[in-house]
Protein backbone atom coordinates (compact mmCIF):
# COMPACT_ATOMS: atom_id res chain seq x y z
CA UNK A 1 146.02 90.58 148.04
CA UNK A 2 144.14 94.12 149.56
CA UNK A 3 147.24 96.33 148.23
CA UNK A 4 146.99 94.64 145.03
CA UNK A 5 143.49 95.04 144.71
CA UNK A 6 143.75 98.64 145.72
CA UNK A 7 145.69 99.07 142.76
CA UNK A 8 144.08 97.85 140.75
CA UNK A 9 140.92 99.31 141.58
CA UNK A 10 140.98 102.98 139.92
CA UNK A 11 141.65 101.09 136.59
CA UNK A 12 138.95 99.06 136.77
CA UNK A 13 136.95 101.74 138.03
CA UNK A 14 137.82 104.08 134.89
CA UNK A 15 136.96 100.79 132.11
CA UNK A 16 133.53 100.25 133.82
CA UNK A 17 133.21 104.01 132.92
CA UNK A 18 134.22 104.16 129.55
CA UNK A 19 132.01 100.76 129.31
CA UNK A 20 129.07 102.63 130.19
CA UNK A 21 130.34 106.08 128.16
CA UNK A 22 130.07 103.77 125.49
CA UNK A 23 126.34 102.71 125.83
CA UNK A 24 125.35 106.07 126.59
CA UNK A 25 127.24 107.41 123.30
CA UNK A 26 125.62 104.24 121.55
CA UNK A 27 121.97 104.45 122.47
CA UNK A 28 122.07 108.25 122.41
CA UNK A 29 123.15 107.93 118.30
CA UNK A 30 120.45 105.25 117.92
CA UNK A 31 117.72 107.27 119.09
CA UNK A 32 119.08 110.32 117.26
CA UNK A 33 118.79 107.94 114.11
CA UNK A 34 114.98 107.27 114.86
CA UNK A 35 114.35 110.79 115.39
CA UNK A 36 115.91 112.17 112.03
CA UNK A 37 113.74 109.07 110.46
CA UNK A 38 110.46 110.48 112.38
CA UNK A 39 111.44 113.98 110.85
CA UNK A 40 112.32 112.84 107.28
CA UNK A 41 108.86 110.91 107.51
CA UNK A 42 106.39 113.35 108.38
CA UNK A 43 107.92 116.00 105.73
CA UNK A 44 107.12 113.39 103.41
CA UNK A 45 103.74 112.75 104.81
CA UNK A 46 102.99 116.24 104.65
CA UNK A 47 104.56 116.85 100.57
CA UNK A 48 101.84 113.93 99.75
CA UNK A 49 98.96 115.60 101.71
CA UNK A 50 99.81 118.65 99.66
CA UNK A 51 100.15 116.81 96.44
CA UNK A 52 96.58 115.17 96.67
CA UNK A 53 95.33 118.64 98.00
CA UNK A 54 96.87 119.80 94.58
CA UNK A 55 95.05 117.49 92.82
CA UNK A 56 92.04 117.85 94.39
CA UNK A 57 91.80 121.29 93.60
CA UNK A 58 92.54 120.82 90.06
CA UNK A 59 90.03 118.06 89.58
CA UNK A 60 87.16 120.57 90.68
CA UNK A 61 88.24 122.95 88.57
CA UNK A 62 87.96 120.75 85.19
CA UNK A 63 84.54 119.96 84.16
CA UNK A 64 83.34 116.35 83.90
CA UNK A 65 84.39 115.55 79.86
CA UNK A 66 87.91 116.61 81.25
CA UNK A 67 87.56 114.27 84.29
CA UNK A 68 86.29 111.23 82.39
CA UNK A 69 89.50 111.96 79.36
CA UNK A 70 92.04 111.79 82.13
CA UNK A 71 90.53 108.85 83.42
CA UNK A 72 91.18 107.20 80.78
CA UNK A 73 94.12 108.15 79.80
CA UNK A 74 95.90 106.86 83.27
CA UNK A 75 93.54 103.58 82.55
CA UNK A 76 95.41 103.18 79.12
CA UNK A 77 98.88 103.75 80.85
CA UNK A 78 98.54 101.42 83.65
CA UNK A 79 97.11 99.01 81.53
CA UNK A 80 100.05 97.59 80.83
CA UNK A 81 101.30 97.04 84.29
């Protein structure tokens, strides 16, 4: 039963490692996943910050009769919504 055992032994030995290769390999992907997420989410974060900075800007540079016609215009095109 011992010798038997014995030889038996290395193989088990090199499944438990590719077992836990595989985890590794698995868990390693999944958390390079949420980091490429993370990344793709602040560089969208940061396009919007610059788009209302944008707009922003070009709100203070129109004078108020501007202001009130493009407020209504985007009233009239989201009425319908």
């Amino acid at each position: 039963m011992n010798a038997l055992l014995a030889e038996i032994m290395p193989y088990l030995a090199g499944l438990a490692a590719l077992a836990v290769a595989f985890v590794g390999v698995f868990f390693r992907g999944k958390s390079s996943g949420k980091d490429e997420a993370r990344v793709e989410q602040l560089e969208a974060d940061t396009s919007a910050r610059e788009e209302a900075r944008e707009a922003a800007a070009e709100i203070e540079r129109l004078d108020d009769a501007a202001v009130r016609d493009r407020a209504r215009e985007r009233m009239r095109r989201n009425q319908g919504r």
